[in-house]
C-alpha atoms as a PDB file:
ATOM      1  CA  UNK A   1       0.000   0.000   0.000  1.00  0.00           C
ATOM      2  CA  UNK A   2       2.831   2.405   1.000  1.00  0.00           C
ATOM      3  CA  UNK A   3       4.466   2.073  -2.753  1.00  0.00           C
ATOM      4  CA  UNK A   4       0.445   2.412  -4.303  1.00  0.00           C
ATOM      5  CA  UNK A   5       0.235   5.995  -2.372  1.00  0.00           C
ATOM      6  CA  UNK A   6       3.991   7.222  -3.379  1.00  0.00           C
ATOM      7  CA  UNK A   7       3.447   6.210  -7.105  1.00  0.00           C
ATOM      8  CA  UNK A   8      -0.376   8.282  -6.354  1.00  0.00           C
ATOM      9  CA  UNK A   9       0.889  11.106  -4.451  1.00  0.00           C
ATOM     10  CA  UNK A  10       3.726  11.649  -7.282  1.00  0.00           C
ATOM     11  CA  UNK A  11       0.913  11.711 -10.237  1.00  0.00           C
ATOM     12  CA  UNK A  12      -1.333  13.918  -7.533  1.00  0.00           C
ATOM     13  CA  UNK A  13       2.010  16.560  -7.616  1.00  0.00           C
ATOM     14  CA  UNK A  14       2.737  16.225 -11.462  1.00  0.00           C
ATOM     15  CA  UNK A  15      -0.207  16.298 -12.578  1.00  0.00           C
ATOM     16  CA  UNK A  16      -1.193  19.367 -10.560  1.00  0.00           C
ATOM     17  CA  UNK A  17       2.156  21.225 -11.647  1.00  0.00           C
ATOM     18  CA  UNK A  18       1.635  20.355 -15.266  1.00  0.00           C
ATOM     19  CA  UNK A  19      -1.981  21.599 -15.289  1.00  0.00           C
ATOM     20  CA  UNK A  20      -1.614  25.005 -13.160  1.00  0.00           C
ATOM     21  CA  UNK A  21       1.536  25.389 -15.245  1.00  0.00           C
ATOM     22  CA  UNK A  22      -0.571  25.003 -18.527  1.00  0.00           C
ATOM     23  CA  UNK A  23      -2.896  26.958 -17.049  1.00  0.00           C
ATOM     24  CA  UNK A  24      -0.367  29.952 -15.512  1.00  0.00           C
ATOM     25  CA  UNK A  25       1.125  30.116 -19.173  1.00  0.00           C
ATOM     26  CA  UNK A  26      -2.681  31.075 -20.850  1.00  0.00           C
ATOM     27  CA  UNK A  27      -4.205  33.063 -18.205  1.00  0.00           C
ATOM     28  CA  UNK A  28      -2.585  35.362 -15.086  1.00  0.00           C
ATOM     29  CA  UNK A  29      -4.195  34.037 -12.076  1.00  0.00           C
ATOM     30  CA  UNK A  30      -5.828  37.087 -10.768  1.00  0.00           C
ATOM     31  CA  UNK A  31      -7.523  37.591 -14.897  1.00  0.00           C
ATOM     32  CA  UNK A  32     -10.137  35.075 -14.551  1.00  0.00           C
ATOM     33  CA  UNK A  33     -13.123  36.832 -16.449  1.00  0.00           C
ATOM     34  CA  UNK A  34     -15.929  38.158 -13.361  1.00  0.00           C
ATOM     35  CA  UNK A  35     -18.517  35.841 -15.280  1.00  0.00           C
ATOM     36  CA  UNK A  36     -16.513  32.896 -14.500  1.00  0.00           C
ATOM     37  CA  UNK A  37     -15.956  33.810 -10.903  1.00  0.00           C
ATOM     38  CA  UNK A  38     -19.198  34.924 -10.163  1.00  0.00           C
ATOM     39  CA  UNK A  39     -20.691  31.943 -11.819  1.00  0.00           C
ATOM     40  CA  UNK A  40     -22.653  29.366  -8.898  1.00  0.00           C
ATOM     41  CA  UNK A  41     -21.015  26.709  -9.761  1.00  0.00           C
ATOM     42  CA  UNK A  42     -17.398  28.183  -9.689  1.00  0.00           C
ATOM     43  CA  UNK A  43     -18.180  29.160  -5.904  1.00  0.00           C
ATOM     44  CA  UNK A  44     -19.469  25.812  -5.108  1.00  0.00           C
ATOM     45  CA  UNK A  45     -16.411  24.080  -6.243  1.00  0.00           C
ATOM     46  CA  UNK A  46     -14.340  26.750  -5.031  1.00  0.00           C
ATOM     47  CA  UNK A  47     -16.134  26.032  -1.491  1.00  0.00           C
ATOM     48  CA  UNK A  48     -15.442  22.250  -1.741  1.00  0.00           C
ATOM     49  CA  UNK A  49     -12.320  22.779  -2.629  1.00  0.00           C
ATOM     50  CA  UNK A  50     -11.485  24.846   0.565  1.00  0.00           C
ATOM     51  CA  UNK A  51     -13.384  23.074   3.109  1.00  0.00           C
ATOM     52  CA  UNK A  52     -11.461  19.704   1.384  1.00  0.00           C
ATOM     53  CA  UNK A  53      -8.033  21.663   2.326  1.00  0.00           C
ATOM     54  CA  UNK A  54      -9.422  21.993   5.555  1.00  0.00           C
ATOM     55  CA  UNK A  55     -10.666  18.514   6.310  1.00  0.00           C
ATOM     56  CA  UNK A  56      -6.592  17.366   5.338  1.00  0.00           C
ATOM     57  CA  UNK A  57      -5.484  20.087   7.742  1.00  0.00           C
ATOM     58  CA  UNK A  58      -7.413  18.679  10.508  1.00  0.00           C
ATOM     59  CA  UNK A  59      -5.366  15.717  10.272  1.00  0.00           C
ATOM     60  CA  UNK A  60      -1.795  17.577   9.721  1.00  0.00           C
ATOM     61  CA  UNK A  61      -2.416  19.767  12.991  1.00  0.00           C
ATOM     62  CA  UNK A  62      -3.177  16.023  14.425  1.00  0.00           C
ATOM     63  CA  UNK A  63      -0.033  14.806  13.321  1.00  0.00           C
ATOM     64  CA  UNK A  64       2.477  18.431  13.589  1.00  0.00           C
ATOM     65  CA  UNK A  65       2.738  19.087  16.998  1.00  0.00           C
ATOM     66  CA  UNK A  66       4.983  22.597  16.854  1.00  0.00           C
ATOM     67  CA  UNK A  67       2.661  25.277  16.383  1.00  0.00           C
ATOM     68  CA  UNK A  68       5.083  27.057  13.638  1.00  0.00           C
ATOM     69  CA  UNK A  69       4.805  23.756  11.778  1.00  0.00           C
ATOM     70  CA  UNK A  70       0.715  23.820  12.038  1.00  0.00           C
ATOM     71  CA  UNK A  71       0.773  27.411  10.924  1.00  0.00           C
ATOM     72  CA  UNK A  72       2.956  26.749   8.138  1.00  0.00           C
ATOM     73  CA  UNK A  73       1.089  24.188   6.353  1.00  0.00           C
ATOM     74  CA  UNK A  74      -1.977  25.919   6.672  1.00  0.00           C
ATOM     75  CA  UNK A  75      -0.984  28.397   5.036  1.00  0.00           C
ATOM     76  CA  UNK A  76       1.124  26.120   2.352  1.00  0.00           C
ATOM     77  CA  UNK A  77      -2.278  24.079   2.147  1.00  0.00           C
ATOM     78  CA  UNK A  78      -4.506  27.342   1.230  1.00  0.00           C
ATOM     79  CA  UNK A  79      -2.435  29.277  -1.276  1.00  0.00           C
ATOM     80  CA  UNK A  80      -0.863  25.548  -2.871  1.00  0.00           C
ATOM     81  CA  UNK A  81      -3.733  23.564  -2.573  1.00  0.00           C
ATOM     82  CA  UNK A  82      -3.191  19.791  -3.700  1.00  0.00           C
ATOM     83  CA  UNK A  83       0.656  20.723  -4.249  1.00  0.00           C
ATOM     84  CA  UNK A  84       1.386  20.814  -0.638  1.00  0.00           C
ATOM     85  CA  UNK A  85      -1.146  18.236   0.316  1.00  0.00           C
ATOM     86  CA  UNK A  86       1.007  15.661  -2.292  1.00  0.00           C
ATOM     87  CA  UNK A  87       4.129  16.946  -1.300  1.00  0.00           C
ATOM     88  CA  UNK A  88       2.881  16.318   2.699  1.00  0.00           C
ATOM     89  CA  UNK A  89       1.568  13.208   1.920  1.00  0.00           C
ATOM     90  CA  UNK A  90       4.896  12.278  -0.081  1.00  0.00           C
ATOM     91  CA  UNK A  91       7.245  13.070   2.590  1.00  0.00           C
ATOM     92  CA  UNK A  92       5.368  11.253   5.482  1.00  0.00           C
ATOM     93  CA  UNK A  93       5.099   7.920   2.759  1.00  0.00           C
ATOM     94  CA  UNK A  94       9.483   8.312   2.566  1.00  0.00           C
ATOM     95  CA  UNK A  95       9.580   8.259   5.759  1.00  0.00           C
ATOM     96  CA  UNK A  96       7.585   4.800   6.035  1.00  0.00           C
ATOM     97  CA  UNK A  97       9.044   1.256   6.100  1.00  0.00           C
ATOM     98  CA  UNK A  98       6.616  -0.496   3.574  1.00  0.00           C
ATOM     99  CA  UNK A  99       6.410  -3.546   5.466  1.00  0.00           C
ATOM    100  CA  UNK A 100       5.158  -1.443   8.801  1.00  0.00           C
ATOM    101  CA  UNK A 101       1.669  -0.654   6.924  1.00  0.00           C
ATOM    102  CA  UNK A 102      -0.135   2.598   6.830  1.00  0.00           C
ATOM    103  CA  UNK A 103      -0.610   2.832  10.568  1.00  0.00           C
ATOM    104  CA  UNK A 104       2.436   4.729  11.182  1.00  0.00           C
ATOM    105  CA  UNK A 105       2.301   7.204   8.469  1.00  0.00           C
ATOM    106  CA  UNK A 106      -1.344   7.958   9.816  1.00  0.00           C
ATOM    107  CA  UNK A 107      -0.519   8.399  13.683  1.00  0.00           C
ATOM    108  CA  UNK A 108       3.108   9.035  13.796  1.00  0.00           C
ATOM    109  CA  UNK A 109       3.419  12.802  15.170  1.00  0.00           C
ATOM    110  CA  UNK A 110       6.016  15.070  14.099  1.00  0.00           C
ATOM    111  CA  UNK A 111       7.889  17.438  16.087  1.00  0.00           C
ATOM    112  CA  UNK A 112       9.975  20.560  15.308  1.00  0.00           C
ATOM    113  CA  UNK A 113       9.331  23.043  12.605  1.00  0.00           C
ATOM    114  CA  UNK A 114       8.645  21.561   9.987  1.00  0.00           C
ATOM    115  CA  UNK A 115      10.912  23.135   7.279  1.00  0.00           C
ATOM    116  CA  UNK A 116       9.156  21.933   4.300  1.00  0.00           C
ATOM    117  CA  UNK A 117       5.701  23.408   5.560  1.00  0.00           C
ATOM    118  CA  UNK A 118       7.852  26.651   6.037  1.00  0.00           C
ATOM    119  CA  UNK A 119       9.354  26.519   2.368  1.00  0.00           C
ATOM    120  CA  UNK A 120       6.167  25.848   0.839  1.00  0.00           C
ATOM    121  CA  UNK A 121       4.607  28.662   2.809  1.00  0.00           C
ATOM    122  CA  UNK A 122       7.187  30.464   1.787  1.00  0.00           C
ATOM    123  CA  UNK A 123       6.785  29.699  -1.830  1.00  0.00           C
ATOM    124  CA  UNK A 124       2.589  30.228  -1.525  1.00  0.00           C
ATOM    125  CA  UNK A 125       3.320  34.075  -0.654  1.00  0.00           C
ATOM    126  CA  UNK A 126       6.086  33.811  -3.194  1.00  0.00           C
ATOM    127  CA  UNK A 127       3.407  32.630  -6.194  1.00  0.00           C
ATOM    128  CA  UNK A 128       0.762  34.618  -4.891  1.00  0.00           C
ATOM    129  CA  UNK A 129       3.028  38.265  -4.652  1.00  0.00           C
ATOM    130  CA  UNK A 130       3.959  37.014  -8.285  1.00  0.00           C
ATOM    131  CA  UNK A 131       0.835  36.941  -9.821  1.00  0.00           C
ATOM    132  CA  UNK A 132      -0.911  39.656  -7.682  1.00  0.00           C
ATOM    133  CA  UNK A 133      -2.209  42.657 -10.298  1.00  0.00           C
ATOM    134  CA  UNK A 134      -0.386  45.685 -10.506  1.00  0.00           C
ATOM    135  CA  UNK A 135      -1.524  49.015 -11.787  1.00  0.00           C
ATOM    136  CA  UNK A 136       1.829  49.328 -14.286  1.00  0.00           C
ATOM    137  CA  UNK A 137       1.180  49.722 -17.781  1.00  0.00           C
END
């Protein structure tokens, strides 16, 4: 099961990079015509979306115990959506023996930081500054 969710959690990440890349290269994030955000069905998936970020969260503030750590993937979650969650996911499945199960990579907690919460963090502001609209012609 533990090689299954690696080979997954890989597709997960490139797929997600190739399509927001694909998408990044057609259309600046913050141009998205008003129809299309305004549209019902665009804020229903955009609410699933979120409260599907949150529902992982709950279980990385089970499983981060430092408080910077928490704070950093939430934020990492909410700006890089299902890029951080892979890349989470990913890193607690390296850390697994195979032949322990899936018990362990659910329950084990982690203490400390958490650098790569803080880098993606760090790159979520990053993207976000990035794309954010300015008024220079």
């Amino acid at each position: 099961m533990i090689l299954f969710l690696r080979g997954l959690f890989l597709v997960v990440l490139a797929s997600m990079l190739a399509v927001t890349s694909w998408a990044s290269y057609r259309c600046p994030l913050f141009a998205v015509p008003r129809e299309v955000y305004e549209h019902p069905w665009f804020i229903a998936t955009m609410a699933d979306t979120y409260w599907g970020f949150l529902t992982f969260y709950v279980w990385v503030v089970y499983k981060q115990t430092s408080s910077v750590a928490r704070g950093a993937w939430l934020i990492a979650i909410l700006l890089l959506g299902n890029v951080a969650m892979s890349l989470y996911c990913l890193a607690e499945l390296l850390r697994a023996d195979p032949a322990a199960g899936l018990a362990p990579v659910l329950t084990t907690r982690r203490h400390g930081p958490g650098r790569l919460g803080l880098a993606l963090a760090a790159l979520g502001v990053v993207v976000i500054a990035l794309a954010w609209p300015t008024n220079a012609a």
